[in-house]
PDB file of N, CA and C in Angstrom:
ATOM      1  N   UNK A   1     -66.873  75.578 117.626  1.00  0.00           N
ATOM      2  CA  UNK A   1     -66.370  76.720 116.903  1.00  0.00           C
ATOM      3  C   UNK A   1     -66.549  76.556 115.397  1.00  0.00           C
ATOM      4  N   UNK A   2     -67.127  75.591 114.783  1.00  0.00           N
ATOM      5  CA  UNK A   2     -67.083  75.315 112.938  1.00  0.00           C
ATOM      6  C   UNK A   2     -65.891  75.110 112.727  1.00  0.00           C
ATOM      7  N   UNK A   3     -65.134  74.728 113.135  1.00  0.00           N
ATOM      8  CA  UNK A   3     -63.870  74.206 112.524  1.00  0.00           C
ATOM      9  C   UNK A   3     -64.338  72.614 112.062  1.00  0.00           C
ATOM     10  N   UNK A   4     -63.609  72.541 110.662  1.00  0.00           N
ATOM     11  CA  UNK A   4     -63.921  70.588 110.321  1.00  0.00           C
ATOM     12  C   UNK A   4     -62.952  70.367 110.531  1.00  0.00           C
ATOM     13  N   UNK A   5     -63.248  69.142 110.806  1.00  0.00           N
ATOM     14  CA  UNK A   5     -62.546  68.131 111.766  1.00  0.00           C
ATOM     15  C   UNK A   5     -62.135  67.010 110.717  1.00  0.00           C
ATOM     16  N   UNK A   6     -60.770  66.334 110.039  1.00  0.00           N
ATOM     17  CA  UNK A   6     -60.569  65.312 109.453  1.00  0.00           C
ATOM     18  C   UNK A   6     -60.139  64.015 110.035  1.00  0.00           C
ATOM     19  N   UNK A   7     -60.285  63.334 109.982  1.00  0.00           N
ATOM     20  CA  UNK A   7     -59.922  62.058 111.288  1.00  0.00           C
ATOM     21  C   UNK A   7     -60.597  60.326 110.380  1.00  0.00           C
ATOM     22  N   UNK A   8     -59.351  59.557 110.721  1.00  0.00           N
ATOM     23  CA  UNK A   8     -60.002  58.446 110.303  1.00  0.00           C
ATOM     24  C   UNK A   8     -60.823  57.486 111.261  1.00  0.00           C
ATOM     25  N   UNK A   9     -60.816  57.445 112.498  1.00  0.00           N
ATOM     26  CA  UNK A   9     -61.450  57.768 113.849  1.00  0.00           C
ATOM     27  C   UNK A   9     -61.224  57.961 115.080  1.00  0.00           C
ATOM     28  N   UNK A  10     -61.778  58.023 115.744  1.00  0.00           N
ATOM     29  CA  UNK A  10     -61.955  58.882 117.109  1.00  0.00           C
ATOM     30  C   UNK A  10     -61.605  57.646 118.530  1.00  0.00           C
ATOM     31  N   UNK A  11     -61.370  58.240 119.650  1.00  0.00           N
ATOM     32  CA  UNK A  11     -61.460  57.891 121.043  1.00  0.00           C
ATOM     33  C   UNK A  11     -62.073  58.719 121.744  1.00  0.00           C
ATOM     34  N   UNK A  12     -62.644  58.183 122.270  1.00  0.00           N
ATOM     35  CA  UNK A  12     -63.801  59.403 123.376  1.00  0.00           C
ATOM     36  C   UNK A  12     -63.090  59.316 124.331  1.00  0.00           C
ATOM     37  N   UNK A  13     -62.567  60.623 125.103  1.00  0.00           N
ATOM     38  CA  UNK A  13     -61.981  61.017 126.345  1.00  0.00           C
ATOM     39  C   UNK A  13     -62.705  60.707 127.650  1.00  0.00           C
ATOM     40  N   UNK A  14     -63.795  60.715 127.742  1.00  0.00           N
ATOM     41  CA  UNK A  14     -64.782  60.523 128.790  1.00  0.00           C
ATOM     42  C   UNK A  14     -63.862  61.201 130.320  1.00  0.00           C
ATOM     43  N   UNK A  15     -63.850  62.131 130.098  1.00  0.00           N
ATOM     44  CA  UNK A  15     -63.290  63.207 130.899  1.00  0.00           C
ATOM     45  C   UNK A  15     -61.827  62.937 131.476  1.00  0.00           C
ATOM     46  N   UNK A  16     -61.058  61.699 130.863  1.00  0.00           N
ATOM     47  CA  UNK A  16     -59.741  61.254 131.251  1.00  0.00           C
ATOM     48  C   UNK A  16     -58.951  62.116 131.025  1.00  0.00           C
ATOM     49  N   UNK A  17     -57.881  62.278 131.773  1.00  0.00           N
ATOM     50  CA  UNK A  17     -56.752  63.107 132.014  1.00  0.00           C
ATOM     51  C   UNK A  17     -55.983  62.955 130.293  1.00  0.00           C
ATOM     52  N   UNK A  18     -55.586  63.306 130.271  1.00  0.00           N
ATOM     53  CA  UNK A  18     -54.631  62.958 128.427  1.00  0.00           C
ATOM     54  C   UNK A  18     -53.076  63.214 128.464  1.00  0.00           C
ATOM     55  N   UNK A  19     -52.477  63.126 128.440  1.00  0.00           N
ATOM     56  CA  UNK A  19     -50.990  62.862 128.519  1.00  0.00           C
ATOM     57  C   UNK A  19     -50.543  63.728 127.107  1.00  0.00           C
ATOM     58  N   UNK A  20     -49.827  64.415 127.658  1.00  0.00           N
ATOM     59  CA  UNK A  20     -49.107  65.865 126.566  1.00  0.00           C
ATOM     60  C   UNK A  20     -47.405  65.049 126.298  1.00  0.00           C
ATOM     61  N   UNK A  21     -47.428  64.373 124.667  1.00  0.00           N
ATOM     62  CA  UNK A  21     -45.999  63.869 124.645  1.00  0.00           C
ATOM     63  C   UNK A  21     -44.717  65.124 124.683  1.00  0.00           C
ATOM     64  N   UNK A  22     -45.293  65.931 123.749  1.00  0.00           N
ATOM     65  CA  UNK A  22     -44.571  67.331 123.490  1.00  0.00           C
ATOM     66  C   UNK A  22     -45.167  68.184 122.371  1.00  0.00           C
ATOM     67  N   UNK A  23     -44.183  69.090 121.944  1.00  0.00           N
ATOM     68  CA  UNK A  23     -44.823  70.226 121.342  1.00  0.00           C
ATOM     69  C   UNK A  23     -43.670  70.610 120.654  1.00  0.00           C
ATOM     70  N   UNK A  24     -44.361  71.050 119.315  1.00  0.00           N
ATOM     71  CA  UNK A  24     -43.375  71.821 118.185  1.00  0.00           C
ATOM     72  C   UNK A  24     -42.434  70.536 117.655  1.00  0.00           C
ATOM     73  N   UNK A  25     -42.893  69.267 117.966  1.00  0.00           N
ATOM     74  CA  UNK A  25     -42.367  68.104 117.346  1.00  0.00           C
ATOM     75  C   UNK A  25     -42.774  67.485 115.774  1.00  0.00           C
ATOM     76  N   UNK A  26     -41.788  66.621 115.058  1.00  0.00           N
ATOM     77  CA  UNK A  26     -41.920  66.180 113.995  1.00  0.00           C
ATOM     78  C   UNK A  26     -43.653  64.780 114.027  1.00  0.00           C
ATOM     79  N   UNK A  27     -44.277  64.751 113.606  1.00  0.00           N
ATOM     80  CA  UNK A  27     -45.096  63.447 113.541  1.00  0.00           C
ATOM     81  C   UNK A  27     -45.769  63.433 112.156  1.00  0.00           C
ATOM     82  N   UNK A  28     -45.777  61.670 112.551  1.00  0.00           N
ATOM     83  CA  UNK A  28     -46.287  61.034 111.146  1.00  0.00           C
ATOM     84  C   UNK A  28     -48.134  60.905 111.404  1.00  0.00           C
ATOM     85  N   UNK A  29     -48.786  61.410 110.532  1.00  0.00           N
ATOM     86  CA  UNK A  29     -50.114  61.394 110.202  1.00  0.00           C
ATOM     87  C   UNK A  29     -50.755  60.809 108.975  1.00  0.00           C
ATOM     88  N   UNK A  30     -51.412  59.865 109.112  1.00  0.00           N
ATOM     89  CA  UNK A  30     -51.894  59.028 107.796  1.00  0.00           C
ATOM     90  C   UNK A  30     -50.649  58.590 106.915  1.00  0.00           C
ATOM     91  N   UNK A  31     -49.315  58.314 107.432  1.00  0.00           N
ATOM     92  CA  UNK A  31     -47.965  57.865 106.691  1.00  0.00           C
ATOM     93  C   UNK A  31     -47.432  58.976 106.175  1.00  0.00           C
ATOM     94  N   UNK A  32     -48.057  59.983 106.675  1.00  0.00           N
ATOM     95  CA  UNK A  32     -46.879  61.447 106.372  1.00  0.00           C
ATOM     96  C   UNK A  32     -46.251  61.960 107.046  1.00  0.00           C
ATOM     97  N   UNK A  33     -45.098  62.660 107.122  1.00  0.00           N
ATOM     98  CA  UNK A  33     -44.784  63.466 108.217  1.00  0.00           C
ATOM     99  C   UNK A  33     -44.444  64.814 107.959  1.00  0.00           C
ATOM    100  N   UNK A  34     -45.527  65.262 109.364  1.00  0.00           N
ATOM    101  CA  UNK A  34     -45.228  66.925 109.197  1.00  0.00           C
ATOM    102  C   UNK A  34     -44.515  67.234 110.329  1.00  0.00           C
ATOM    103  N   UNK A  35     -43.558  68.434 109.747  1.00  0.00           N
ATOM    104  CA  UNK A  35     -43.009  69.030 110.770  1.00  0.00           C
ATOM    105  C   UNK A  35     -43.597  70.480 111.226  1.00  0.00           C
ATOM    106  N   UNK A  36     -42.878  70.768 112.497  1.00  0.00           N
ATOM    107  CA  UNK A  36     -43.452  71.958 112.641  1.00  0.00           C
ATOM    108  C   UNK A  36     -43.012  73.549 112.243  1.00  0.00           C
ATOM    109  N   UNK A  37     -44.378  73.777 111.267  1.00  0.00           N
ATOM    110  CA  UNK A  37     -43.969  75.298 110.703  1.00  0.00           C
ATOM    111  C   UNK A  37     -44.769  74.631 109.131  1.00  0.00           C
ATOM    112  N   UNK A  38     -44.944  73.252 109.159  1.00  0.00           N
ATOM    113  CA  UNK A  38     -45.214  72.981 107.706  1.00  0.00           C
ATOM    114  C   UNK A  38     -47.074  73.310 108.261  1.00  0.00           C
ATOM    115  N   UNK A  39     -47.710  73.555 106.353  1.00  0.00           N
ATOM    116  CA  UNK A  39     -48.558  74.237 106.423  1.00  0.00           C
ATOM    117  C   UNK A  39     -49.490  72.325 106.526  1.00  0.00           C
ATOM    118  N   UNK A  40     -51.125  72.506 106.794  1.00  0.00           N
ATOM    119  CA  UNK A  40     -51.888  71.593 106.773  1.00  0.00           C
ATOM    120  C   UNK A  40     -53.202  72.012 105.954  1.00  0.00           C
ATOM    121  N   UNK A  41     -53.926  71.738 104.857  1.00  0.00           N
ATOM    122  CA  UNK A  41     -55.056  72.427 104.427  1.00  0.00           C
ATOM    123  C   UNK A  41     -55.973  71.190 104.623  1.00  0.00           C
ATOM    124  N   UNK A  42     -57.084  71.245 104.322  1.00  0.00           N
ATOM    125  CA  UNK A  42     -58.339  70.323 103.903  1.00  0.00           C
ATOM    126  C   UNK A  42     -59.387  70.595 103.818  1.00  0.00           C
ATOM    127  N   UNK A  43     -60.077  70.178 102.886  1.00  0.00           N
ATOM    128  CA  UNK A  43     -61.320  70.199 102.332  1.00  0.00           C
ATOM    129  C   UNK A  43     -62.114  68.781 102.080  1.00  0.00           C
ATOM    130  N   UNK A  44     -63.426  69.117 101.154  1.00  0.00           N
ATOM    131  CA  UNK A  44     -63.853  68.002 100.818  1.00  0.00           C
ATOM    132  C   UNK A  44     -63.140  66.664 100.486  1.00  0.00           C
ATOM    133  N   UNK A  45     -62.500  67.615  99.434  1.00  0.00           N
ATOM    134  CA  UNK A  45     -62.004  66.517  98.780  1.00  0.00           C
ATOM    135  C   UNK A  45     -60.394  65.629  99.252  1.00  0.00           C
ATOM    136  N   UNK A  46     -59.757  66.383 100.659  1.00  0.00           N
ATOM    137  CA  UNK A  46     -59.079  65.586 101.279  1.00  0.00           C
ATOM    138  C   UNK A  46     -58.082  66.395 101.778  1.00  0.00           C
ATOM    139  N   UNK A  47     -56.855  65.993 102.767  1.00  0.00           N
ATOM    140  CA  UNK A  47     -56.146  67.002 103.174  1.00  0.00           C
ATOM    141  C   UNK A  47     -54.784  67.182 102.416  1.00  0.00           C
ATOM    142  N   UNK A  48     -53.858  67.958 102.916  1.00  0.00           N
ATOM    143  CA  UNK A  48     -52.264  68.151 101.716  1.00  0.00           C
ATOM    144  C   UNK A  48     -51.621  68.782 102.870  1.00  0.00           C
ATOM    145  N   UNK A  49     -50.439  68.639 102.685  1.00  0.00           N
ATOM    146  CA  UNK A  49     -48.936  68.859 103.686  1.00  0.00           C
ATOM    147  C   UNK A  49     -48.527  69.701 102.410  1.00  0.00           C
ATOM    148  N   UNK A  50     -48.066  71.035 103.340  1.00  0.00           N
ATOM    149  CA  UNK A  50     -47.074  71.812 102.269  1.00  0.00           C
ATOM    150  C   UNK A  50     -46.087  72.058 103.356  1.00  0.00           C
ATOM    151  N   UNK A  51     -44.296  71.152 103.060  1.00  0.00           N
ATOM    152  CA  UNK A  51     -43.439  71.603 103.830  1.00  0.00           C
ATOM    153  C   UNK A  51     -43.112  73.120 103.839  1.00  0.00           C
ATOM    154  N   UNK A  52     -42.873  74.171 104.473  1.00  0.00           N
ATOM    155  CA  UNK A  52     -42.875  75.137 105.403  1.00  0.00           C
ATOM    156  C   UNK A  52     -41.739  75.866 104.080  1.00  0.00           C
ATOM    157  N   UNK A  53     -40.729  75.110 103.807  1.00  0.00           N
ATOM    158  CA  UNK A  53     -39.740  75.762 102.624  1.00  0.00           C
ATOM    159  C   UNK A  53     -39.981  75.648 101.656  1.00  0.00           C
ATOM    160  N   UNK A  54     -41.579  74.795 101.033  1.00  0.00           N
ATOM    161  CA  UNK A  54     -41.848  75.213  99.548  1.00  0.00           C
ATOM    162  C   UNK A  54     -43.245  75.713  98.885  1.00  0.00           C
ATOM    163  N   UNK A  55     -43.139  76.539 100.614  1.00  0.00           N
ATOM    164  CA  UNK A  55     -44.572  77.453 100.276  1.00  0.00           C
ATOM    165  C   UNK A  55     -45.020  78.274  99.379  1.00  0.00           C
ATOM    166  N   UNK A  56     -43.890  79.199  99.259  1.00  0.00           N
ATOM    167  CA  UNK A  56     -44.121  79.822  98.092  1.00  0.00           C
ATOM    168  C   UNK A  56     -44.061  79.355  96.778  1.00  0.00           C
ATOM    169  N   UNK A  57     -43.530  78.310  96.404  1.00  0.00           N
ATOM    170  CA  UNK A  57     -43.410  77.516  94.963  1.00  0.00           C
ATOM    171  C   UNK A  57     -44.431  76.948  95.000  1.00  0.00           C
ATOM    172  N   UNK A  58     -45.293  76.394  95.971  1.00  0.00           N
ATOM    173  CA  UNK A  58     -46.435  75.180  96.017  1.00  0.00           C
ATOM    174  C   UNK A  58     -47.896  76.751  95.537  1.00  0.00           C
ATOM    175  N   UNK A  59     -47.597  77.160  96.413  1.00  0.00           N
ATOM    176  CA  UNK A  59     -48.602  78.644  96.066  1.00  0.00           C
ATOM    177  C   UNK A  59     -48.652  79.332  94.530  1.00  0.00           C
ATOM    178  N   UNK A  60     -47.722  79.623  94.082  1.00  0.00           N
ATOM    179  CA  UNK A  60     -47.347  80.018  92.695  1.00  0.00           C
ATOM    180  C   UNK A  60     -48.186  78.698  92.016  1.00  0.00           C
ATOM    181  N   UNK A  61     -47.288  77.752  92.007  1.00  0.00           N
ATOM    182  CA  UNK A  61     -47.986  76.371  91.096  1.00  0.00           C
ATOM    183  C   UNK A  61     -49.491  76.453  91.334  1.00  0.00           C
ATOM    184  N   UNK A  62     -49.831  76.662  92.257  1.00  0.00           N
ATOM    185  CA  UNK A  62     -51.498  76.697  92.476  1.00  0.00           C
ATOM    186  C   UNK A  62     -52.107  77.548  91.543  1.00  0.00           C
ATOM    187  N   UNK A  63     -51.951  78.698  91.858  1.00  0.00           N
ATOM    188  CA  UNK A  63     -52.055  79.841  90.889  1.00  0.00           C
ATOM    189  C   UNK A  63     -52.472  80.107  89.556  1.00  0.00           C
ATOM    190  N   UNK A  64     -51.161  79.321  88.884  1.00  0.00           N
ATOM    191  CA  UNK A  64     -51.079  78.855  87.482  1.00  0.00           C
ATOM    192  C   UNK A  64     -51.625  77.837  87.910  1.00  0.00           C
ATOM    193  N   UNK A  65     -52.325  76.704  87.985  1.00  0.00           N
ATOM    194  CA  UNK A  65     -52.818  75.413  87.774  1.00  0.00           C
ATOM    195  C   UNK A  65     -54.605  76.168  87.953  1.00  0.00           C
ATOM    196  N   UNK A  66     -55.096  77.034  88.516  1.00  0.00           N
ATOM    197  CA  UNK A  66     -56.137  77.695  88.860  1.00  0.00           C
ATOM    198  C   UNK A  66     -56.421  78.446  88.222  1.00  0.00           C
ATOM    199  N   UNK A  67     -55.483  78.907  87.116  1.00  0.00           N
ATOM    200  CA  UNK A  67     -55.491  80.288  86.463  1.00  0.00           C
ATOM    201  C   UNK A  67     -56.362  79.066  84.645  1.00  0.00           C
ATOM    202  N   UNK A  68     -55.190  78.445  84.581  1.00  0.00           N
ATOM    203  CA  UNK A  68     -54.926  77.470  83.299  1.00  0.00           C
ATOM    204  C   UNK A  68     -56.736  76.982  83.351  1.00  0.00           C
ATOM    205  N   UNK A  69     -57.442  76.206  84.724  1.00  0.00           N
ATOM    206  CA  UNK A  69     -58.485  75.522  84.399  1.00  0.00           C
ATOM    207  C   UNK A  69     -59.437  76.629  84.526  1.00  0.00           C
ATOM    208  N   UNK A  70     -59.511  78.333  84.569  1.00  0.00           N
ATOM    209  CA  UNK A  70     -60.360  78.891  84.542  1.00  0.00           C
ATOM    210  C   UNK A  70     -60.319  79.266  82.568  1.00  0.00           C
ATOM    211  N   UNK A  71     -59.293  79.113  82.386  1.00  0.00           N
ATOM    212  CA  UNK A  71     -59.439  79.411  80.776  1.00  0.00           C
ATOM    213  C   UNK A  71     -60.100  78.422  79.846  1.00  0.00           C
ATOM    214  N   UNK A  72     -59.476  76.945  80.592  1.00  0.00           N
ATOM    215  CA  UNK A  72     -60.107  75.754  80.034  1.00  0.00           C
ATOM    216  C   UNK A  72     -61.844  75.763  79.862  1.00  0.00           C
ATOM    217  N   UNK A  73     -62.257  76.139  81.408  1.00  0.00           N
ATOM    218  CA  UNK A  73     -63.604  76.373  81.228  1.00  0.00           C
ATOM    219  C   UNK A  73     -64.253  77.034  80.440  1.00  0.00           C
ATOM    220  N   UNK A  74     -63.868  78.353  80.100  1.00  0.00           N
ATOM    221  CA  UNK A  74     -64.684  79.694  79.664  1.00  0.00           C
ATOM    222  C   UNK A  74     -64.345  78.761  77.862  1.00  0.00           C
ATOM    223  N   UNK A  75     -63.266  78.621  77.841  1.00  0.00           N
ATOM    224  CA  UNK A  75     -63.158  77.709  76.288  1.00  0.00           C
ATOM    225  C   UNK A  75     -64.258  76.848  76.009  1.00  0.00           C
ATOM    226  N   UNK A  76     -64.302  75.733  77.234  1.00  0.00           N
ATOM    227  CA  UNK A  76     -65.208  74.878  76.990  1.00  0.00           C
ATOM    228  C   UNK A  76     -66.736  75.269  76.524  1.00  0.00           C
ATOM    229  N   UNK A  77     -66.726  76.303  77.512  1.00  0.00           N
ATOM    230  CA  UNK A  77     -68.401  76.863  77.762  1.00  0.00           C
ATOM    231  C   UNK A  77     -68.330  77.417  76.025  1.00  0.00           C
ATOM    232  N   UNK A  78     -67.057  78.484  75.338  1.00  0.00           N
ATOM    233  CA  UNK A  78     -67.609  78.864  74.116  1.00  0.00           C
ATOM    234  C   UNK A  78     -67.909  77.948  72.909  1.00  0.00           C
ATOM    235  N   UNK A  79     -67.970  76.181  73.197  1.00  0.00           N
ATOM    236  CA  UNK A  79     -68.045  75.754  72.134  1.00  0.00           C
ATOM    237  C   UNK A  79     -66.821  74.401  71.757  1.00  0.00           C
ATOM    238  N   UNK A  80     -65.726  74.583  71.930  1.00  0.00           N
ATOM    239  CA  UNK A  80     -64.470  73.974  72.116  1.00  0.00           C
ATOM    240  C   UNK A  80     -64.560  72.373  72.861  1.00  0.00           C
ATOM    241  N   UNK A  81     -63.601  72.043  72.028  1.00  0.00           N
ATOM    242  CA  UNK A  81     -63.534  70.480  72.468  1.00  0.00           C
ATOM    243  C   UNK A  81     -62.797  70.533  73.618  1.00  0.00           C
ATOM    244  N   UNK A  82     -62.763  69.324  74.421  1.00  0.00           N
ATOM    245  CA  UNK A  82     -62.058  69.427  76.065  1.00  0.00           C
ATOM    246  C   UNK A  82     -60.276  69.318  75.278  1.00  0.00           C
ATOM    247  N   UNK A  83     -60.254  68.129  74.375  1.00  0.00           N
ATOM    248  CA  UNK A  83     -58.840  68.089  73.776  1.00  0.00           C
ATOM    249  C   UNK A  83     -57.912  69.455  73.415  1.00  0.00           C
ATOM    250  N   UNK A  84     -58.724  70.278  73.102  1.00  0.00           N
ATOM    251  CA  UNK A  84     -57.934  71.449  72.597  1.00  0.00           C
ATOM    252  C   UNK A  84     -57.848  72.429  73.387  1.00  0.00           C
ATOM    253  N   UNK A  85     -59.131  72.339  74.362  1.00  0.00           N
ATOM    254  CA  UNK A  85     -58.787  73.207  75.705  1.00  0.00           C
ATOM    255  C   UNK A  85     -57.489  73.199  76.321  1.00  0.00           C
ATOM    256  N   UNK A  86     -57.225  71.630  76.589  1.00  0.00           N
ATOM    257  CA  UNK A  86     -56.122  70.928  77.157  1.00  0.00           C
ATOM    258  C   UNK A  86     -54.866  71.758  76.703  1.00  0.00           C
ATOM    259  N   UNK A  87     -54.767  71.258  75.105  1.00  0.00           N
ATOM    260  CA  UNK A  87     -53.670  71.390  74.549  1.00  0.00           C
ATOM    261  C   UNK A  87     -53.395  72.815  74.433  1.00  0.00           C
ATOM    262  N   UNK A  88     -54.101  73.624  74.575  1.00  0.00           N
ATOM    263  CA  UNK A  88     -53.884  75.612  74.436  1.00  0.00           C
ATOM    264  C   UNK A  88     -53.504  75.966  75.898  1.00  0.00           C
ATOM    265  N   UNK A  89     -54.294  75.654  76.731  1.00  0.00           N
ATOM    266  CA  UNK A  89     -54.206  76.132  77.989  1.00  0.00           C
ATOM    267  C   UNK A  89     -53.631  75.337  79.264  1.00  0.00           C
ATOM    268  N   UNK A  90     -53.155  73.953  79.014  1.00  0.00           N
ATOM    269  CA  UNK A  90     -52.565  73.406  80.220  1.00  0.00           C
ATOM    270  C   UNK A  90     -51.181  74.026  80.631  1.00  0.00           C
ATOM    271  N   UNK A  91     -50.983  73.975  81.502  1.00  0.00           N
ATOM    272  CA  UNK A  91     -49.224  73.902  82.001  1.00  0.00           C
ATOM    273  C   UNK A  91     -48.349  73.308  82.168  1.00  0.00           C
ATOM    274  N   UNK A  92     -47.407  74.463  81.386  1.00  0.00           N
ATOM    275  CA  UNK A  92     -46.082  73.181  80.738  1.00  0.00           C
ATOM    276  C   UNK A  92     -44.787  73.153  81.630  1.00  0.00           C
TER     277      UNK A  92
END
Protein backbone atom coordinates (compact mmCIF):
# COMPACT_ATOMS: atom_id res chain seq x y z
CA UNK A 1 0.00 0.00 0.00
CA UNK A 2 3.14 2.89 0.21
CA UNK A 3 2.87 3.25 3.60
CA UNK A 4 6.74 3.73 5.25
CA UNK A 5 7.51 1.60 7.47
CA UNK A 6 9.95 2.80 10.61
CA UNK A 7 11.49 -0.11 12.49
CA UNK A 8 14.84 -0.73 14.05
CA UNK A 9 14.45 -4.40 12.83
CA UNK A 10 12.35 -6.95 11.70
CA UNK A 11 11.24 -10.83 12.34
CA UNK A 12 9.99 -12.63 9.44
CA UNK A 13 6.66 -14.38 10.20
CA UNK A 14 7.16 -17.17 7.75
CA UNK A 15 3.48 -17.75 7.80
CA UNK A 16 3.42 -18.38 11.82
CA UNK A 17 0.36 -17.88 13.65
CA UNK A 18 1.16 -14.41 15.84
CA UNK A 19 -0.32 -14.03 19.15
CA UNK A 20 -2.66 -10.76 19.65
CA UNK A 21 -1.52 -9.43 23.43
CA UNK A 22 -4.38 -6.75 23.28
CA UNK A 23 -5.67 -3.66 21.92
CA UNK A 24 -6.18 0.04 22.72
CA UNK A 25 -3.26 -0.60 25.29
CA UNK A 26 -0.45 1.68 26.73
CA UNK A 27 3.25 0.51 25.08
CA UNK A 28 6.71 1.50 25.20
CA UNK A 29 8.42 1.97 21.66
CA UNK A 30 12.09 2.90 21.23
CA UNK A 31 11.87 3.97 25.34
CA UNK A 32 8.69 5.89 24.78
CA UNK A 33 5.41 5.36 25.67
CA UNK A 34 2.40 5.84 23.72
CA UNK A 35 -0.89 5.61 24.70
CA UNK A 36 -3.86 5.08 22.92
CA UNK A 37 -5.48 8.13 21.12
CA UNK A 38 -1.81 9.69 21.19
CA UNK A 39 -0.87 10.90 17.71
CA UNK A 40 2.48 9.02 15.85
CA UNK A 41 4.14 11.03 12.78
CA UNK A 42 7.41 10.17 10.77
CA UNK A 43 9.43 11.12 8.24
CA UNK A 44 12.89 11.22 7.00
CA UNK A 45 14.20 12.69 9.43
CA UNK A 46 12.64 10.47 12.32
CA UNK A 47 9.47 9.76 14.23
CA UNK A 48 7.57 12.09 17.30
CA UNK A 49 4.77 11.08 19.87
CA UNK A 50 2.25 13.84 20.35
CA UNK A 51 0.23 12.86 23.61
CA UNK A 52 -3.51 12.98 22.49
CA UNK A 53 -4.11 16.18 25.21
CA UNK A 54 -1.46 18.42 23.73
CA UNK A 55 -2.44 18.31 20.27
CA UNK A 56 -3.58 21.32 19.78
CA UNK A 57 -0.67 23.28 21.60
CA UNK A 58 2.00 20.94 19.83
CA UNK A 59 0.10 22.03 16.38
CA UNK A 60 -0.06 25.81 17.11
CA UNK A 61 3.82 25.65 18.21
CA UNK A 62 4.42 24.05 14.83
CA UNK A 63 2.82 26.70 13.06
CA UNK A 64 4.67 29.49 14.57
CA UNK A 65 8.03 27.56 14.49
CA UNK A 66 7.11 27.06 10.45
CA UNK A 67 5.80 30.38 10.04
CA UNK A 68 9.19 32.14 11.96
CA UNK A 69 11.75 29.85 9.54
CA UNK A 70 9.77 30.85 6.39
CA UNK A 71 10.60 34.58 7.21
CA UNK A 72 14.13 33.64 8.25
CA UNK A 73 14.57 32.34 4.76
CA UNK A 74 13.03 34.97 2.44
CA UNK A 75 15.45 37.40 4.88
CA UNK A 76 18.26 35.31 4.22
CA UNK A 77 17.66 34.98 0.44
CA UNK A 78 17.31 39.20 0.50
CA UNK A 79 20.84 39.64 1.58
CA UNK A 80 20.79 39.42 5.57
CA UNK A 81 23.04 37.79 7.90
CA UNK A 82 21.72 34.32 9.47
CA UNK A 83 22.44 36.28 13.08
CA UNK A 84 19.89 38.86 12.51
CA UNK A 85 17.49 36.67 10.79
CA UNK A 86 17.58 34.79 14.09
CA UNK A 87 17.32 37.68 16.25
CA UNK A 88 14.08 39.49 14.23
CA UNK A 89 12.26 36.47 13.51
CA UNK A 90 12.79 33.56 16.03
CA UNK A 91 10.24 32.63 18.71
CA UNK A 92 10.06 33.91 21.93
Amino acid sequence: MGFPIFCKSFVPSAGESLVTIGYNIPIICGGILINPGDYVFGDDDGVVVIPQNRLEEILSLAEKIEDSERKIMKYLKEGHKLTEAVGKYRIK
